[in-house]
C-alpha atoms as a PDB file:
ATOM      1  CA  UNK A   1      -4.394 -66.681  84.688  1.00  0.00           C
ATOM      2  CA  UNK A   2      -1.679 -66.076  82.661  1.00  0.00           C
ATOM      3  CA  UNK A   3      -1.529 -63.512  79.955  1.00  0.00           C
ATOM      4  CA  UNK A   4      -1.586 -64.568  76.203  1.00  0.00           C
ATOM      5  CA  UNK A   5      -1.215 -62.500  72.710  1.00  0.00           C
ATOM      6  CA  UNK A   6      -3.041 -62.913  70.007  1.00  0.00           C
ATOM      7  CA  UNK A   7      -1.602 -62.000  66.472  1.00  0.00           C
ATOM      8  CA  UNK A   8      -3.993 -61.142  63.922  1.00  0.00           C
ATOM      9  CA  UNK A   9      -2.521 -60.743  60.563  1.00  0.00           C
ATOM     10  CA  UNK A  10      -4.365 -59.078  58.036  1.00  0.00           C
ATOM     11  CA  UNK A  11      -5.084 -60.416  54.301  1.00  0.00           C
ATOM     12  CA  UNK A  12      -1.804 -61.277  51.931  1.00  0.00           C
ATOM     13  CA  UNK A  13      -0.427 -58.405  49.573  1.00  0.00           C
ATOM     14  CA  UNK A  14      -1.772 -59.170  46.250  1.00  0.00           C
ATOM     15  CA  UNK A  15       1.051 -58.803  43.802  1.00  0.00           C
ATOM     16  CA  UNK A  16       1.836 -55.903  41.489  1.00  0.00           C
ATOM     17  CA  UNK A  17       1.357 -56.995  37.613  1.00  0.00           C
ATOM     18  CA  UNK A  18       2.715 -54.742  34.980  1.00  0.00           C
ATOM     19  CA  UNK A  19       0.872 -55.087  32.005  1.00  0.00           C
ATOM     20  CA  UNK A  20       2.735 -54.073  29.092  1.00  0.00           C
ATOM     21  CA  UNK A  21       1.950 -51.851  26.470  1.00  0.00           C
ATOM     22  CA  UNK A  22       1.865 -52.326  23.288  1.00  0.00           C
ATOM     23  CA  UNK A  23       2.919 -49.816  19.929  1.00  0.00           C
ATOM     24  CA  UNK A  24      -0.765 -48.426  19.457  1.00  0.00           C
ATOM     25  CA  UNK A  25      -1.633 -47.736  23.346  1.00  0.00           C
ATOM     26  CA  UNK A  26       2.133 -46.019  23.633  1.00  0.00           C
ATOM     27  CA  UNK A  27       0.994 -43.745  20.603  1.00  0.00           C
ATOM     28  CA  UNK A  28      -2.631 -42.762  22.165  1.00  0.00           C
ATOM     29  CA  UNK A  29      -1.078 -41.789  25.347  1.00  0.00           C
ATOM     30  CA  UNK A  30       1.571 -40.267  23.548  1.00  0.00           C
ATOM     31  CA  UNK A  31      -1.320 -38.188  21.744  1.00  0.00           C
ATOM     32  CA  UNK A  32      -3.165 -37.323  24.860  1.00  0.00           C
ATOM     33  CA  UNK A  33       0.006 -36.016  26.609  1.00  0.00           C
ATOM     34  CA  UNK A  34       0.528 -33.895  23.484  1.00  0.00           C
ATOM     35  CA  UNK A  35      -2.753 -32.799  23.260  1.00  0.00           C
ATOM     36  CA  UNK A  36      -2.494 -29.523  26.121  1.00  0.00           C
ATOM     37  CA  UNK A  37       0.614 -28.307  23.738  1.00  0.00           C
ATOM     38  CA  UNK A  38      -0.979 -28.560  20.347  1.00  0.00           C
ATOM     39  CA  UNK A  39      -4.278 -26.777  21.985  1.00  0.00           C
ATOM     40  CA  UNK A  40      -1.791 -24.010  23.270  1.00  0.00           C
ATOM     41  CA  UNK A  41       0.094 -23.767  19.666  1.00  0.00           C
ATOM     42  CA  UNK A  42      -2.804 -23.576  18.306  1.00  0.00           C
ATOM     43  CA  UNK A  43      -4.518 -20.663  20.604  1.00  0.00           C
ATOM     44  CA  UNK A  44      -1.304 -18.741  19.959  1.00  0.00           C
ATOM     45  CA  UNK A  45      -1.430 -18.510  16.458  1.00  0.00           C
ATOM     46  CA  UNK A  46      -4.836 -17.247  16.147  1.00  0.00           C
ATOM     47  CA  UNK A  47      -4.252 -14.103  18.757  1.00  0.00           C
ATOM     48  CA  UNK A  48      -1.627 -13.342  16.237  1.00  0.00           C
ATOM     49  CA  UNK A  49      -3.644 -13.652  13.316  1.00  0.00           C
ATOM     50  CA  UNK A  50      -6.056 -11.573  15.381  1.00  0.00           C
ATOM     51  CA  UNK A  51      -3.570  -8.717  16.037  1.00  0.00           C
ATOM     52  CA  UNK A  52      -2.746  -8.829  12.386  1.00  0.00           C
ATOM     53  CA  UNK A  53      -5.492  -8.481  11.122  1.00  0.00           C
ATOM     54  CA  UNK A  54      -6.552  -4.840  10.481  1.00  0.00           C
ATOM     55  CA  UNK A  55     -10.343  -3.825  10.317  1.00  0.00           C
ATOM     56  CA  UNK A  56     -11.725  -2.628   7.049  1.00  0.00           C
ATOM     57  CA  UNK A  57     -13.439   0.828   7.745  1.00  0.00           C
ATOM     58  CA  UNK A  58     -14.949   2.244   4.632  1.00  0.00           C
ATOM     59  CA  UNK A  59     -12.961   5.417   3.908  1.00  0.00           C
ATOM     60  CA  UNK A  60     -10.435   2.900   3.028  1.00  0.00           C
ATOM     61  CA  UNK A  61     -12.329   2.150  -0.053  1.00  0.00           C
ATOM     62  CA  UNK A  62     -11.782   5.424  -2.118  1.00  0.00           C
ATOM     63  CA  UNK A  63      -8.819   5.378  -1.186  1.00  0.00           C
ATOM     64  CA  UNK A  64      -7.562   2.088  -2.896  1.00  0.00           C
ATOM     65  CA  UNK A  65      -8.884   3.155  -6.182  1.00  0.00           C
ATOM     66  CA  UNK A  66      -6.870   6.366  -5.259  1.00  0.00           C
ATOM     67  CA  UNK A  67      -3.881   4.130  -5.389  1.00  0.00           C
ATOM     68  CA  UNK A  68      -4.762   1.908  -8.053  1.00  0.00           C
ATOM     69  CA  UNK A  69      -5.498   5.038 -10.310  1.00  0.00           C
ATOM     70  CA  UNK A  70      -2.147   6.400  -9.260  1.00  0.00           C
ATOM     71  CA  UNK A  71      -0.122   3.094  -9.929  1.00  0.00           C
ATOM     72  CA  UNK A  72      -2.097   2.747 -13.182  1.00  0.00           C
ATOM     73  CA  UNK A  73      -1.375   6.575 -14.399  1.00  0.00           C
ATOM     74  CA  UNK A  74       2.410   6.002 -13.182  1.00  0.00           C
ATOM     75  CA  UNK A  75       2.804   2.577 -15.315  1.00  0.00           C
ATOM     76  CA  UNK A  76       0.968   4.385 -18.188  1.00  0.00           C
ATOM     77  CA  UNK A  77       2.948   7.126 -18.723  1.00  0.00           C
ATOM     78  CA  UNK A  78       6.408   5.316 -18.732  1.00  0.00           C
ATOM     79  CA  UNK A  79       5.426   3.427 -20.991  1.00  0.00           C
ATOM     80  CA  UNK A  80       4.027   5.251 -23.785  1.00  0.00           C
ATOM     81  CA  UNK A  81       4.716   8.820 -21.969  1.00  0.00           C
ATOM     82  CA  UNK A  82       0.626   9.015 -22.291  1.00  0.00           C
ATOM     83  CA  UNK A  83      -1.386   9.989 -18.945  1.00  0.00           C
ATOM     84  CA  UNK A  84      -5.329   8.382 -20.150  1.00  0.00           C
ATOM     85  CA  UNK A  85      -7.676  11.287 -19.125  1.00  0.00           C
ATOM     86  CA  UNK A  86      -9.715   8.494 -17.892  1.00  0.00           C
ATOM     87  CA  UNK A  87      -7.423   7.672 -14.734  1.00  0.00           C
ATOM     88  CA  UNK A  88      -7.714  11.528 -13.805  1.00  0.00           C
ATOM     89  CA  UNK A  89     -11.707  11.751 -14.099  1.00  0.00           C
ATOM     90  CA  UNK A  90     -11.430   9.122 -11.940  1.00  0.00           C
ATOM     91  CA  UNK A  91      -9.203  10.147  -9.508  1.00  0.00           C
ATOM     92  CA  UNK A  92     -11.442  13.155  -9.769  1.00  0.00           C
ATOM     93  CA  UNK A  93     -14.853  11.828  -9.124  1.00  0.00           C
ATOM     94  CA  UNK A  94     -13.534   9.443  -6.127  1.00  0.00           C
ATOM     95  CA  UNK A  95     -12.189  12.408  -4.309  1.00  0.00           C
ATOM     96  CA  UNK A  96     -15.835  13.444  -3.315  1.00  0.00           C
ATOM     97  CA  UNK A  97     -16.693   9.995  -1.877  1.00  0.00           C
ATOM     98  CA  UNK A  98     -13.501  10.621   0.295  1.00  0.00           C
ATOM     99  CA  UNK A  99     -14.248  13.864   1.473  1.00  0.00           C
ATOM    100  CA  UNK A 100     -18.143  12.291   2.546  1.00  0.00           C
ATOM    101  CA  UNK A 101     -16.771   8.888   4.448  1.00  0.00           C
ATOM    102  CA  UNK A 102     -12.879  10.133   5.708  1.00  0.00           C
ATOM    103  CA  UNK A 103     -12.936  10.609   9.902  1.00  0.00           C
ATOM    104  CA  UNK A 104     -10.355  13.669   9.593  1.00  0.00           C
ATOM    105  CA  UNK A 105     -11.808  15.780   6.428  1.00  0.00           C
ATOM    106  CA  UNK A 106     -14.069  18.907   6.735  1.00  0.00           C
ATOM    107  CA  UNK A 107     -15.932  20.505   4.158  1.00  0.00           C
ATOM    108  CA  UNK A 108     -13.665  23.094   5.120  1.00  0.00           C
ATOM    109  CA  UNK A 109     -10.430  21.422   3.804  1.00  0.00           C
ATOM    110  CA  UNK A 110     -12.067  20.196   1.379  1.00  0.00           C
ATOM    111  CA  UNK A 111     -12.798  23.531   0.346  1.00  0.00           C
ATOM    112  CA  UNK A 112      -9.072  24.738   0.712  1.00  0.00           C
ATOM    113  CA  UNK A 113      -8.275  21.922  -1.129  1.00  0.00           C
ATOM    114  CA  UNK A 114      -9.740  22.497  -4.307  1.00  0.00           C
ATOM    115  CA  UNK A 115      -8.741  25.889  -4.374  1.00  0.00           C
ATOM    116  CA  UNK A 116      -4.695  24.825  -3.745  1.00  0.00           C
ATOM    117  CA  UNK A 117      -5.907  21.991  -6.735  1.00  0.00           C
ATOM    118  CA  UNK A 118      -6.914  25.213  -8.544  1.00  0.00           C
ATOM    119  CA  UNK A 119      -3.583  27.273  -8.387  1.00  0.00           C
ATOM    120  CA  UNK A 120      -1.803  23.731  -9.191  1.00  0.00           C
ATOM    121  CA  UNK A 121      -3.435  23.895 -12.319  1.00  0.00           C
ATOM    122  CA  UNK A 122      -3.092  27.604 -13.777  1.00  0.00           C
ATOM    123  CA  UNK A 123       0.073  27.219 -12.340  1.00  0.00           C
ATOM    124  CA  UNK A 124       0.990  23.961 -14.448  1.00  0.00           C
ATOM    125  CA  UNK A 125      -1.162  25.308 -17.420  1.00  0.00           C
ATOM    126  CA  UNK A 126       1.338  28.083 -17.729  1.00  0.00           C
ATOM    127  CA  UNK A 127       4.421  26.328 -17.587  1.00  0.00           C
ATOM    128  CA  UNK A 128       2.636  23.808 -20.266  1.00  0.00           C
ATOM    129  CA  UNK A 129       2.062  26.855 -22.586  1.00  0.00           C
ATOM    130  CA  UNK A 130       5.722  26.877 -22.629  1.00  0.00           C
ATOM    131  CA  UNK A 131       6.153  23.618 -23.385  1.00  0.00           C
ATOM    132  CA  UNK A 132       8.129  22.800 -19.788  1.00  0.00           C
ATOM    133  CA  UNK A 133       5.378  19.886 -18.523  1.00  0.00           C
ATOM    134  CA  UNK A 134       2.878  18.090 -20.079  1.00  0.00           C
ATOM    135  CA  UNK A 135      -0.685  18.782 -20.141  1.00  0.00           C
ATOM    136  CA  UNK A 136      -0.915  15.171 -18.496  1.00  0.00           C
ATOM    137  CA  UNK A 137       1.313  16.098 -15.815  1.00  0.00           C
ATOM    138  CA  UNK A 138      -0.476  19.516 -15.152  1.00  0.00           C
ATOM    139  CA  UNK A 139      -3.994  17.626 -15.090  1.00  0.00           C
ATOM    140  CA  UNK A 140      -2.560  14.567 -12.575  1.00  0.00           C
ATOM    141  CA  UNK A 141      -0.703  16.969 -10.270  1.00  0.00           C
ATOM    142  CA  UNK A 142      -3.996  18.725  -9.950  1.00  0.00           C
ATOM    143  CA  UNK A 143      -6.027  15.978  -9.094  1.00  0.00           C
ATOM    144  CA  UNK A 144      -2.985  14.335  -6.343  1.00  0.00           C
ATOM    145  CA  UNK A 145      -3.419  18.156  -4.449  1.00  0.00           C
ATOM    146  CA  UNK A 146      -6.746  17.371  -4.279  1.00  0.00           C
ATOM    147  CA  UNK A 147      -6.032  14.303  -2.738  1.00  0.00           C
ATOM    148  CA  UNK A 148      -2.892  15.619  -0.914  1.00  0.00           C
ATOM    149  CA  UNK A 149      -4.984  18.375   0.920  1.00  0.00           C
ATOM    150  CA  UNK A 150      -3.938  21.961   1.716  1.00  0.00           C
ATOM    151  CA  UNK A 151      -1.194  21.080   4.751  1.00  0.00           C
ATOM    152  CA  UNK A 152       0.373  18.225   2.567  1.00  0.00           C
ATOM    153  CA  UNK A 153       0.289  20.462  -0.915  1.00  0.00           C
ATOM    154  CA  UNK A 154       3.919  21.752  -0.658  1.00  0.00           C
ATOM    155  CA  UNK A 155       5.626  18.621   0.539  1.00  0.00           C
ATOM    156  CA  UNK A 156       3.574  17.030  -2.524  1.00  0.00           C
ATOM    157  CA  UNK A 157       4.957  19.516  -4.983  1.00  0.00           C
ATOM    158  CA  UNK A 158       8.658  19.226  -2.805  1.00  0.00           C
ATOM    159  CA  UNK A 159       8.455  15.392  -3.283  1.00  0.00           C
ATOM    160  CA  UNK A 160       7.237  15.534  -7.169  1.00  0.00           C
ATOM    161  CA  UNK A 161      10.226  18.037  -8.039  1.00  0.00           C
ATOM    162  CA  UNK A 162      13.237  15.893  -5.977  1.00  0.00           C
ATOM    163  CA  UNK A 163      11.806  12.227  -7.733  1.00  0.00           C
ATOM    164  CA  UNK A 164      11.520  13.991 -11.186  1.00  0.00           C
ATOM    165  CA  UNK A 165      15.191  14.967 -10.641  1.00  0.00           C
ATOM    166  CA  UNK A 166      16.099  11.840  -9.623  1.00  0.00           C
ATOM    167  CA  UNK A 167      14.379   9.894 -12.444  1.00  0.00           C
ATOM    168  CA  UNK A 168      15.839  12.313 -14.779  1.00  0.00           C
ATOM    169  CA  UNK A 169      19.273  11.579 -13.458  1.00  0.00           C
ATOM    170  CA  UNK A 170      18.684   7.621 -13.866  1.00  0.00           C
ATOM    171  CA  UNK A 171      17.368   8.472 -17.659  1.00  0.00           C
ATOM    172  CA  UNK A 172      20.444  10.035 -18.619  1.00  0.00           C
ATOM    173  CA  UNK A 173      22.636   6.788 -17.602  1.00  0.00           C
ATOM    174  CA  UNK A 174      22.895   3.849 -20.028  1.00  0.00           C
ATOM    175  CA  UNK A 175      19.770   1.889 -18.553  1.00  0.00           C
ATOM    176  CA  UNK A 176      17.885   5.389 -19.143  1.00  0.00           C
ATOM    177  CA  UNK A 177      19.098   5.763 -22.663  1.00  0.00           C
ATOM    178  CA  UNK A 178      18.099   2.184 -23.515  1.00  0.00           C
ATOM    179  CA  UNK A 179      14.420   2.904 -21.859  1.00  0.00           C
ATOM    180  CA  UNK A 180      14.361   6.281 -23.808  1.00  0.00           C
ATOM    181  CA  UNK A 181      14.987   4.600 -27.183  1.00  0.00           C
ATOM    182  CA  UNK A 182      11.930   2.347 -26.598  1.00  0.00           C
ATOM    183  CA  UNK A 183       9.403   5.147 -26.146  1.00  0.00           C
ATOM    184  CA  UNK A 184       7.945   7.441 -29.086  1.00  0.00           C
ATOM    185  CA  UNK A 185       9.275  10.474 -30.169  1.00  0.00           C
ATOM    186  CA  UNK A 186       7.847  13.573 -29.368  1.00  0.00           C
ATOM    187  CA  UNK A 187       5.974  15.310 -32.387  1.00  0.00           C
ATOM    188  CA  UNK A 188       4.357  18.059 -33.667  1.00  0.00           C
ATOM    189  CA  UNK A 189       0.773  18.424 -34.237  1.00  0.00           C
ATOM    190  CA  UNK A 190       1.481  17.192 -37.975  1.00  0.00           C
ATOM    191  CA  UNK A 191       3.197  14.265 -37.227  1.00  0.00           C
ATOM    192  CA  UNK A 192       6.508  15.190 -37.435  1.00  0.00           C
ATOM    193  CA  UNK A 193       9.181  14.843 -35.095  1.00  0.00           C
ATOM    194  CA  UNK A 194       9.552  18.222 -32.711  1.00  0.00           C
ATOM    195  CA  UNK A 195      11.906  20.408 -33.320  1.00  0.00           C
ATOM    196  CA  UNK A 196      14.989  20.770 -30.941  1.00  0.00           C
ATOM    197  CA  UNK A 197      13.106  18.034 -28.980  1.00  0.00           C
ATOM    198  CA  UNK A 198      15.024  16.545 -26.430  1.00  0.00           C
ATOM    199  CA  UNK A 199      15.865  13.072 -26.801  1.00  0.00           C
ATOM    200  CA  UNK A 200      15.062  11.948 -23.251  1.00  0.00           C
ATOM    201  CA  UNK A 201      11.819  12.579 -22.018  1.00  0.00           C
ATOM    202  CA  UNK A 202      11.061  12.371 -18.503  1.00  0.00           C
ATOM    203  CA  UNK A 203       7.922  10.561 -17.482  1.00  0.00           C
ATOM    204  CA  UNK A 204       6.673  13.222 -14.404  1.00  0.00           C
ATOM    205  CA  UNK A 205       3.685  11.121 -13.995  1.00  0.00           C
ATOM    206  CA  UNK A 206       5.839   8.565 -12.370  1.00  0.00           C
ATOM    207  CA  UNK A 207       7.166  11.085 -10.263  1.00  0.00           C
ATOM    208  CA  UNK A 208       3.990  12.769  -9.360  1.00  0.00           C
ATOM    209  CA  UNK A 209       2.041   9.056  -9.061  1.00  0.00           C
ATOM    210  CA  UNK A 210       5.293   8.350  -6.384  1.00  0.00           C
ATOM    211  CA  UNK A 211       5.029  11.635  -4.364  1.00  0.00           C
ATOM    212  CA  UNK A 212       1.184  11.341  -4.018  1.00  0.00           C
ATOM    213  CA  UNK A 213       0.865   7.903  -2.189  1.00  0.00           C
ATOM    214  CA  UNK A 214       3.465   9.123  -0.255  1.00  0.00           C
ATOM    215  CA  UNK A 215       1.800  11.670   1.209  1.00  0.00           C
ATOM    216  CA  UNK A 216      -1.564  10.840   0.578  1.00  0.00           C
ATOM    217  CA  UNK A 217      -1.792   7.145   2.125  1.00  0.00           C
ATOM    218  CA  UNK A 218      -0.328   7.259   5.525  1.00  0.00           C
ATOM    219  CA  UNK A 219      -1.780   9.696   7.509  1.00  0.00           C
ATOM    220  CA  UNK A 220      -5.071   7.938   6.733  1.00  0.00           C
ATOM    221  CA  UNK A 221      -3.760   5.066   8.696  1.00  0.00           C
ATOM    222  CA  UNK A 222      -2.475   6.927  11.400  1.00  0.00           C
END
């Protein structure tokens, strides 16, 4: 018996048909592939935003109307050489509030505090009996060492006396005689012009508004 082979082929290939696609399938899949980068972009930008973005804690409160009060005074007295008693009551009655809520304030600095606030005052209250400050001046330095605190009185004072000079440097140019002939004179109680009055007048509530946020707003966001 002889030997015999059997071939058994299996079914025919079926043939590969490429179906074409047409613009608006090519733009979904184009969508879908861009989908992963667009979710990524996206994720990014809000841990940004979230790193950003600082948390409001409540002894920040006082102190923006510290800093509004101060800008306010500051604007106020360049322009019309005028410190409204108003803007230091309230500098005065937020203080309190920012002893109570601040992390880093004692009773005990507080305490120091007002007393430093105190010699500011007699101090400035004798050099304004001599006519060398303004009784707005005296009255807004006060209430910025109160702010300032004992350990930052003296770089306050430092920083009020170095932007006064510089201000009064920048009034005695051309610019600082034009904004010099736009404010009122100085007068007497009568209404007459001072004597021996000197022409430029230095607005020291700019100064003193400058020096206080200065040293008054950043270690409170250290």
């Amino acid at each position: 018996m002889s030997d015999s082979t059997i071939d058994i082929a299996g079914p025919p290939a079926l043939p590969v048909i490429s179906v074409p696609l047409d613009s608006g399938a090519r733009s979904d899949a184009a969508a879908i592939n861009r989908r992963p980068t667009i979710i990524r972009s996206l994720t990014g930008v809000r841990q940004a935003a979230a790193a950003m973005t600082m948390p409001v804690t409540p002894h920040l409160i006082p102190l923006a109307g510290f800093a509004g009060l101060m800008a306010a005074s500051a604007i106020e007295d360049f322009r019309r050489l005028i410190i409204p008693n108003g803007l230091i009551l309230g500098l005065c009655v937020l203080w309190p509030l920012h002893v109570a809520i601040a992390p880093m304030l004692t009773l005990g600095a507080a305490g120091v505090a007002a007393l430093c606030a105190s010699a500011v005052f007699i101090a400035g209250a004798l050099l304004f009996s001599r006519g060398l400050i303004g009784g707005g001046d005296v009255k807004l330095l006060a209430a910025a060492t109160l702010w300032a605190g004992p350990a930052a009185t003296l770089q306050l004072l430092v920083l009020t006396a170095l932007i006064g000079g510089l201000l009064s440097l920048l009034l005695l140019t051309p610019v600082g005689a034009l904004i010099a002939a736009a404010r009122p004179t100085l007068r007497e109680p009568s209404g007459d012009p001072a004597r021996g009055a000197n022409p430029v007048l230095v607005p020291y509530g700019v100064a003193i508004a400058a020096a206080a946020l200065i040293v008054t707003i950043p270690p409170n966001f250290s």
